[in-house]
PDB file of N, CA and C in Angstrom:
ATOM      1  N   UNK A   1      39.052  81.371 119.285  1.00  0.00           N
ATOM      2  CA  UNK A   1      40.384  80.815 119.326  1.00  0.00           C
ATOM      3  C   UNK A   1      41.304  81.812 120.040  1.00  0.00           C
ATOM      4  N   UNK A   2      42.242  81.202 121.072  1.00  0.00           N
ATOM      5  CA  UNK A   2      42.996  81.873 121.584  1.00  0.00           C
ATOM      6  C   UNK A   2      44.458  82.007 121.132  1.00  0.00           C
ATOM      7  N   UNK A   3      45.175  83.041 121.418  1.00  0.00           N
ATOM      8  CA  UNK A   3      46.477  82.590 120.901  1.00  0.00           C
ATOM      9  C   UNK A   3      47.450  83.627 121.458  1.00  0.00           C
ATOM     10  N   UNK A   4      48.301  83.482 121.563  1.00  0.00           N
ATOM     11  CA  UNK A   4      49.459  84.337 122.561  1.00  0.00           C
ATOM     12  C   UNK A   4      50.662  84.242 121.181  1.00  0.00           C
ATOM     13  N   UNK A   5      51.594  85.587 121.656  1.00  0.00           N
ATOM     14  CA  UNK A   5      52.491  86.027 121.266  1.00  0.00           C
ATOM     15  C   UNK A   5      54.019  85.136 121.664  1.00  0.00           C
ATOM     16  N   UNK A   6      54.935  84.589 120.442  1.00  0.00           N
ATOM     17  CA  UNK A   6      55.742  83.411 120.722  1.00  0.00           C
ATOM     18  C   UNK A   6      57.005  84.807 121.872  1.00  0.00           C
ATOM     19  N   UNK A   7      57.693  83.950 122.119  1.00  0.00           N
ATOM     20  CA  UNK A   7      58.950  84.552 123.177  1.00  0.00           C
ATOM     21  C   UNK A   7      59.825  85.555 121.957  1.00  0.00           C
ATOM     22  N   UNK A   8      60.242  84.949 120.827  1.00  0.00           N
ATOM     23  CA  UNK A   8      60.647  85.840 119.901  1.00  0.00           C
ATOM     24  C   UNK A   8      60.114  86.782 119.480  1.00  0.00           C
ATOM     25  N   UNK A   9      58.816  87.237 119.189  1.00  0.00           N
ATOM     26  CA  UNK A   9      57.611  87.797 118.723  1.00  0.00           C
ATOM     27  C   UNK A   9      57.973  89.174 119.934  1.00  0.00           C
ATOM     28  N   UNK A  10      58.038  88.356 120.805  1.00  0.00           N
ATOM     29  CA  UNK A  10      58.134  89.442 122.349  1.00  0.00           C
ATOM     30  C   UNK A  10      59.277  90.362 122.346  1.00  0.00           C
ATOM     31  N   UNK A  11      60.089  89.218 121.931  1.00  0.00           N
ATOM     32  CA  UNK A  11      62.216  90.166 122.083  1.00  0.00           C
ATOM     33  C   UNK A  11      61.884  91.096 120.673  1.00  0.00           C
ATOM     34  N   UNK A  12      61.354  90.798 119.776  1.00  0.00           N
ATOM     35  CA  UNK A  12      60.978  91.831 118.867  1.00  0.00           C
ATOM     36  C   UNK A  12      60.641  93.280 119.198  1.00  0.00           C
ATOM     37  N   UNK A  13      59.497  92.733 119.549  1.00  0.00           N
ATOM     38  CA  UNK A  13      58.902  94.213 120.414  1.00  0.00           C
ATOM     39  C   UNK A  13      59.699  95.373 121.391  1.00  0.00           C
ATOM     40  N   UNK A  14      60.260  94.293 121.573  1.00  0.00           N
ATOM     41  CA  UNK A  14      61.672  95.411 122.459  1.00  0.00           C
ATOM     42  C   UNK A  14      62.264  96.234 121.849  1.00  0.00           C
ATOM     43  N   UNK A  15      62.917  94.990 120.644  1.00  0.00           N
ATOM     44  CA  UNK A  15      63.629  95.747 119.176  1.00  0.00           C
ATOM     45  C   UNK A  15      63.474  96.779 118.550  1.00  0.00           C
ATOM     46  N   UNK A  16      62.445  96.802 118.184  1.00  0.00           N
ATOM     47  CA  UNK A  16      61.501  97.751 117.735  1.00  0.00           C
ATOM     48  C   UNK A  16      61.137  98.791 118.978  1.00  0.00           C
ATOM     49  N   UNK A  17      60.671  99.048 119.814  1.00  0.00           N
ATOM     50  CA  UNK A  17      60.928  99.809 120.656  1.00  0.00           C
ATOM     51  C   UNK A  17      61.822 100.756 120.902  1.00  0.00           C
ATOM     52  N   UNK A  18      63.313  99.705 121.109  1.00  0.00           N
ATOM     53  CA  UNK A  18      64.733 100.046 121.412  1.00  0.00           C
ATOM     54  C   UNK A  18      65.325 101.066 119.593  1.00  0.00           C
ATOM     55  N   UNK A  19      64.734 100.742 118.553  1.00  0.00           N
ATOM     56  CA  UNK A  19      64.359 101.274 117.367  1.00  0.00           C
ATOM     57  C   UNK A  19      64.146 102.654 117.401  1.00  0.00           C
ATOM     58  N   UNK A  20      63.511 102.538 118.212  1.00  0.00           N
ATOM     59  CA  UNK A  20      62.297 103.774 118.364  1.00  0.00           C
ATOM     60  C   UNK A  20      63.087 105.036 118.675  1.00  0.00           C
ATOM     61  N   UNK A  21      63.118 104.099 119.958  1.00  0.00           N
ATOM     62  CA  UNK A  21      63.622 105.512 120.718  1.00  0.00           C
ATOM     63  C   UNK A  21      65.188 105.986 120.523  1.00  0.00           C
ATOM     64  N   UNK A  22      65.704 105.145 120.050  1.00  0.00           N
ATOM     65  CA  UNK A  22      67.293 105.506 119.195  1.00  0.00           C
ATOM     66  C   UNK A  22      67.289 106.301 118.484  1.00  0.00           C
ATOM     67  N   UNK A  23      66.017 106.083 117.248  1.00  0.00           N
ATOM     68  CA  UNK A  23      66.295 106.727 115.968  1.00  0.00           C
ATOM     69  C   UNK A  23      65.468 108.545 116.137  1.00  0.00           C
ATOM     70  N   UNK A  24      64.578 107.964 117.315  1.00  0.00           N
ATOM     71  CA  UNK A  24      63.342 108.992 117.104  1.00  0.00           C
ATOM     72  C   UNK A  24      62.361 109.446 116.589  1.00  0.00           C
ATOM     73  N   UNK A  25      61.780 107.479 116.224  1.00  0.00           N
ATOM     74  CA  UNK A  25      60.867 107.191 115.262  1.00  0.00           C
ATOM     75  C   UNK A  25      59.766 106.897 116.455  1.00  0.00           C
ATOM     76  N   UNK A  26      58.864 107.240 115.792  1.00  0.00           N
ATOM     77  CA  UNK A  26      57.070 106.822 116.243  1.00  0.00           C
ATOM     78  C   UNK A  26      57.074 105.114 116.363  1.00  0.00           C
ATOM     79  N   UNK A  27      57.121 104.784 117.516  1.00  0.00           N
ATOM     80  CA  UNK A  27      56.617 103.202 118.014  1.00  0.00           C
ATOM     81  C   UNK A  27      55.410 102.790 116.741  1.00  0.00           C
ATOM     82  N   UNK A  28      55.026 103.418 116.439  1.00  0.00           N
ATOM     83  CA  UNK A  28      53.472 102.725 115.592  1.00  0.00           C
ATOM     84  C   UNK A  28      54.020 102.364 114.431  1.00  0.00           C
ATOM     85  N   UNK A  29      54.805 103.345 113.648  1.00  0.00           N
ATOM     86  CA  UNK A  29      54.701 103.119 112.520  1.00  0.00           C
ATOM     87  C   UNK A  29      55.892 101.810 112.506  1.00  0.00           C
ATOM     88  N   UNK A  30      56.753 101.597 113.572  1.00  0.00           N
ATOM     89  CA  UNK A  30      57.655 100.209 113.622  1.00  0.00           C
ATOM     90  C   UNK A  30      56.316  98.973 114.281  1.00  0.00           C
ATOM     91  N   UNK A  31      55.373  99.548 114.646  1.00  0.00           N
ATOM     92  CA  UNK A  31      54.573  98.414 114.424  1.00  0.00           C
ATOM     93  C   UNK A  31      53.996  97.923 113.480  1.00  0.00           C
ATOM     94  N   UNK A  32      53.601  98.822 112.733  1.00  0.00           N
ATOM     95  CA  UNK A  32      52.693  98.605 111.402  1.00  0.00           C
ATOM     96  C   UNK A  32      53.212  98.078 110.771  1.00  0.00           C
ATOM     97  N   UNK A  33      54.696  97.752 110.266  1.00  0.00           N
ATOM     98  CA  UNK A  33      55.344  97.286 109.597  1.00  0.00           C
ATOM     99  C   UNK A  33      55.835  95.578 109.891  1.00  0.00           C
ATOM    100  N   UNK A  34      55.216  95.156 111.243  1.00  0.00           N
ATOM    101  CA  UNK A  34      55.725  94.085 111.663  1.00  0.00           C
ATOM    102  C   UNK A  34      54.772  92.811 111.350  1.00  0.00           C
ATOM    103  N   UNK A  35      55.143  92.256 110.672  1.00  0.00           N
ATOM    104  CA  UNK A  35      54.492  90.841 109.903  1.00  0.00           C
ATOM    105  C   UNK A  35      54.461  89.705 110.914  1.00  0.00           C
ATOM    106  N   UNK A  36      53.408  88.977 111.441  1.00  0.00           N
ATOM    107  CA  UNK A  36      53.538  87.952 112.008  1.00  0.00           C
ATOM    108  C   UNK A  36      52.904  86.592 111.244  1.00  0.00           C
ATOM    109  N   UNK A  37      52.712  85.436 111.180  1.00  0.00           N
ATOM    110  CA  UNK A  37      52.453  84.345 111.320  1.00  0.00           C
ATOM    111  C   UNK A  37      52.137  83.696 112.065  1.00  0.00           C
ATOM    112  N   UNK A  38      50.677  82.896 111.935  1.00  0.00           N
ATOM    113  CA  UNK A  38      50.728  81.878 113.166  1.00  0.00           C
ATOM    114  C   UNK A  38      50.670  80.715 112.830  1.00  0.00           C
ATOM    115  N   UNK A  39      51.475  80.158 114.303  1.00  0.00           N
ATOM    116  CA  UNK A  39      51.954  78.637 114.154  1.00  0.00           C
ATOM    117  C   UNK A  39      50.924  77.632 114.761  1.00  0.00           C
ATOM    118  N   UNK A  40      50.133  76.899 113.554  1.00  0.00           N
ATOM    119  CA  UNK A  40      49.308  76.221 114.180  1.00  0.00           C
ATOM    120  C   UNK A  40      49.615  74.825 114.873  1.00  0.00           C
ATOM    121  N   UNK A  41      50.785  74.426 115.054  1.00  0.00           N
ATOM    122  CA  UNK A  41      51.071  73.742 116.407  1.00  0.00           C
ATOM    123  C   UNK A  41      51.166  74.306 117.636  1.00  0.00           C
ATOM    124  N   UNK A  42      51.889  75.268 117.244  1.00  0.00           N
ATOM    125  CA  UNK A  42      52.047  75.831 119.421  1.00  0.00           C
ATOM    126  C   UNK A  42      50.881  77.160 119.019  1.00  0.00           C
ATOM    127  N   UNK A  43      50.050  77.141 118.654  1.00  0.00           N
ATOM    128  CA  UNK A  43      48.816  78.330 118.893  1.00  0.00           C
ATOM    129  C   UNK A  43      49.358  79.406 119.060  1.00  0.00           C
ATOM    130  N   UNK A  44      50.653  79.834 118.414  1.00  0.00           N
ATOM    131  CA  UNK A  44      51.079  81.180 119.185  1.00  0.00           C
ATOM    132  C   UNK A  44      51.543  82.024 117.698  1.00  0.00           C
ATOM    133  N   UNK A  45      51.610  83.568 117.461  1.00  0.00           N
ATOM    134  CA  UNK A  45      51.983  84.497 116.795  1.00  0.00           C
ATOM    135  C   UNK A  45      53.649  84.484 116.639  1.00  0.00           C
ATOM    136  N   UNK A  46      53.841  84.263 115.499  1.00  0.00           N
ATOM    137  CA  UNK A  46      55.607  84.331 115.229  1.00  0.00           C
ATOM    138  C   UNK A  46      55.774  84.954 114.346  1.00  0.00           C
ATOM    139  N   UNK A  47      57.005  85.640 114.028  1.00  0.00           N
ATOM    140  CA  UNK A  47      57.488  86.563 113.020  1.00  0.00           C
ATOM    141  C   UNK A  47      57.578  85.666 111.776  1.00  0.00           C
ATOM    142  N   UNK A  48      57.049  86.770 110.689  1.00  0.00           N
ATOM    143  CA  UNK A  48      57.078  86.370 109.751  1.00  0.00           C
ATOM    144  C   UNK A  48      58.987  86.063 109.263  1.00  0.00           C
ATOM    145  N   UNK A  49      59.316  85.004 108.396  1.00  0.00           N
ATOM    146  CA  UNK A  49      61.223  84.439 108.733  1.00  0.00           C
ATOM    147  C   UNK A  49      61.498  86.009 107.186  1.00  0.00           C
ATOM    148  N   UNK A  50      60.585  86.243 106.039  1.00  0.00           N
ATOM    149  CA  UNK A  50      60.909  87.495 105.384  1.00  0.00           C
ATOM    150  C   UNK A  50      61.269  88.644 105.851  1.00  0.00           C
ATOM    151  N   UNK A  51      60.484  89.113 106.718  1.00  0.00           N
ATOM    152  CA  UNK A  51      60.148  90.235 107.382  1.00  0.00           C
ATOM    153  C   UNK A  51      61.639  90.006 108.434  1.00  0.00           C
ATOM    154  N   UNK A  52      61.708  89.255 108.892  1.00  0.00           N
ATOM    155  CA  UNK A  52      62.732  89.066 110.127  1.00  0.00           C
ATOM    156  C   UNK A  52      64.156  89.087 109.470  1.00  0.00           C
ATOM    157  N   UNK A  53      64.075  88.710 108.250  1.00  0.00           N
ATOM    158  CA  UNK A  53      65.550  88.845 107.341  1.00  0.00           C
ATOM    159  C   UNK A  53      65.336  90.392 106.914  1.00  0.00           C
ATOM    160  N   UNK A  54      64.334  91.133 106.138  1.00  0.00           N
ATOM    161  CA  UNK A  54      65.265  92.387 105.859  1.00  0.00           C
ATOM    162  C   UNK A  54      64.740  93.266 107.286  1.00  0.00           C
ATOM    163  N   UNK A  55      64.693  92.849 108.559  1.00  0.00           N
ATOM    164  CA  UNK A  55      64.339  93.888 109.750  1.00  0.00           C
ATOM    165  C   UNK A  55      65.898  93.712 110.139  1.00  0.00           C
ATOM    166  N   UNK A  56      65.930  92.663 110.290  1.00  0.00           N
ATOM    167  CA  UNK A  56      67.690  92.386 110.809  1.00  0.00           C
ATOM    168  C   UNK A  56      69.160  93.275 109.900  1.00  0.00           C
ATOM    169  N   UNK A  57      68.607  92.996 107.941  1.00  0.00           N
ATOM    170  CA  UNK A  57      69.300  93.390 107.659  1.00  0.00           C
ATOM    171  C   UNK A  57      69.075  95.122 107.460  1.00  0.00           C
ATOM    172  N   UNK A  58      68.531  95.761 107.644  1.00  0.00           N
ATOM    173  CA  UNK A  58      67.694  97.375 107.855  1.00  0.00           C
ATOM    174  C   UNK A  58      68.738  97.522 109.076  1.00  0.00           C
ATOM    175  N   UNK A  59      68.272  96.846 110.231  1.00  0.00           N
ATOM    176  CA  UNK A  59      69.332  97.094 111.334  1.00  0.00           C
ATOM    177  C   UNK A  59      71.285  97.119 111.051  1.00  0.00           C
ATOM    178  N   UNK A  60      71.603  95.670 110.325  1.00  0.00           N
ATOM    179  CA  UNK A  60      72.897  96.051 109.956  1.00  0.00           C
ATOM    180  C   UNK A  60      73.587  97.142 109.009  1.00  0.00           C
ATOM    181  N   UNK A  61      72.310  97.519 107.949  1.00  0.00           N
ATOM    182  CA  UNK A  61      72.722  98.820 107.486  1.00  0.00           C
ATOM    183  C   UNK A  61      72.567 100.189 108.029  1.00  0.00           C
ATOM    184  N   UNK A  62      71.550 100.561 109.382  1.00  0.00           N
ATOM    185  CA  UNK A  62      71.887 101.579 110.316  1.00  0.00           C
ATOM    186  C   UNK A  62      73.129 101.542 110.993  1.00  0.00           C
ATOM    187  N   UNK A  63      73.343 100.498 111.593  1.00  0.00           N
ATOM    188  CA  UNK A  63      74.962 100.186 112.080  1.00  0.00           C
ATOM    189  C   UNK A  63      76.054 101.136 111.091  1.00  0.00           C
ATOM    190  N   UNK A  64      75.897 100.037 110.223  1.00  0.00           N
ATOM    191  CA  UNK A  64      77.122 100.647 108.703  1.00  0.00           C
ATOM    192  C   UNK A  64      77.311 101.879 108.928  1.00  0.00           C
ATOM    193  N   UNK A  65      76.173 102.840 108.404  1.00  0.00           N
ATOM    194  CA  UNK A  65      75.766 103.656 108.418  1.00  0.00           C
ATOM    195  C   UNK A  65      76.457 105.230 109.814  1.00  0.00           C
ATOM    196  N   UNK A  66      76.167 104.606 110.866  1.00  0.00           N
ATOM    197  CA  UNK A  66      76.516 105.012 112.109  1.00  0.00           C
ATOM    198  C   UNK A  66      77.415 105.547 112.185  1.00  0.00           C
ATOM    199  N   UNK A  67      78.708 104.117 111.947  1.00  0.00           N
ATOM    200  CA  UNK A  67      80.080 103.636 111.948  1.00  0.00           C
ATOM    201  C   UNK A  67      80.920 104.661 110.517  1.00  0.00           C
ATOM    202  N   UNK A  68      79.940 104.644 109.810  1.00  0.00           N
ATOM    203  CA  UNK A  68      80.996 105.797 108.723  1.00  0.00           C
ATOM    204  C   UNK A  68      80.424 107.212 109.065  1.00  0.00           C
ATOM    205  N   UNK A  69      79.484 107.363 109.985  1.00  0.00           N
ATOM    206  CA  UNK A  69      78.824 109.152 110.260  1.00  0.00           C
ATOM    207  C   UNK A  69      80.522 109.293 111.427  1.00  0.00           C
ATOM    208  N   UNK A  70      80.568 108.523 112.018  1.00  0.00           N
ATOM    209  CA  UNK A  70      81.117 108.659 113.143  1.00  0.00           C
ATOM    210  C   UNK A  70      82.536 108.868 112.918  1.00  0.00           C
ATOM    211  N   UNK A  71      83.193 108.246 111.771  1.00  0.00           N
ATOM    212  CA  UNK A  71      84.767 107.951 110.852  1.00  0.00           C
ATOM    213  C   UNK A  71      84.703 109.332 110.395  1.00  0.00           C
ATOM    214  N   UNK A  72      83.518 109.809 110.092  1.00  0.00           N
ATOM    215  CA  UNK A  72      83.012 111.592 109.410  1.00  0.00           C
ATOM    216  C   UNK A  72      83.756 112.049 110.437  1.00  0.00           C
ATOM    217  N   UNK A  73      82.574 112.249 111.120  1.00  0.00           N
ATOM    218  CA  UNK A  73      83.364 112.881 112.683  1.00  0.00           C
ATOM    219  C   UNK A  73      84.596 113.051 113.468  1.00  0.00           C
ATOM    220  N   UNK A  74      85.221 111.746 113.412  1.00  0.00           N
ATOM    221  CA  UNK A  74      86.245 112.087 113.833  1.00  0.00           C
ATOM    222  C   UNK A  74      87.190 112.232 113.352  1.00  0.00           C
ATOM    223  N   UNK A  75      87.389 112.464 111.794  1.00  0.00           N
ATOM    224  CA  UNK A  75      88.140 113.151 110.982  1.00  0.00           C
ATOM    225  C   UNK A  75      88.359 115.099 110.950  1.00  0.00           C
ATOM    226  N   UNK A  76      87.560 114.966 111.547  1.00  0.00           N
ATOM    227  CA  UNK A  76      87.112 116.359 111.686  1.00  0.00           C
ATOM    228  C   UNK A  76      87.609 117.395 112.631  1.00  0.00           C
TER     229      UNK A  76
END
């Protein structure tokens, strides 16, 4: 059985990538962590919709996060 990676699955990979090299984390271990599903109508690998809710929300709390290092900073 064949099966390809969906278009979202793909912009992920970027994500995670773009992850990477921001934080100065190891590409692997943001892979290892990435849950997929497959959709047996279109034959293709999709993100798991769990995994994609707390990856998104992980991301809005680095933001947060950022945004008050930075309020640090320029108090300073």
């Amino acid at each position: 059985m064949k099966t390809k990676l969906s278009d979202k699955c793909i912009m992920h990979l970027v994500k995670l990538l773009q992850v990477a090299l921001i934080s100065g984390t190891d590409i692997v271990d943001h892979l290892r962590m990435m849950q997929l599903v497959y959709d047996v109508q279109t034959s293709m690998l999709e993100l798991d919709g769990e995994y994609e809710t707390i990856f998104e929300q992980s991301i809005e709390k680095m933001l947060a996060e950022i945004e008050v290092q930075q309020g640090k900073d320029a108090e300073v």
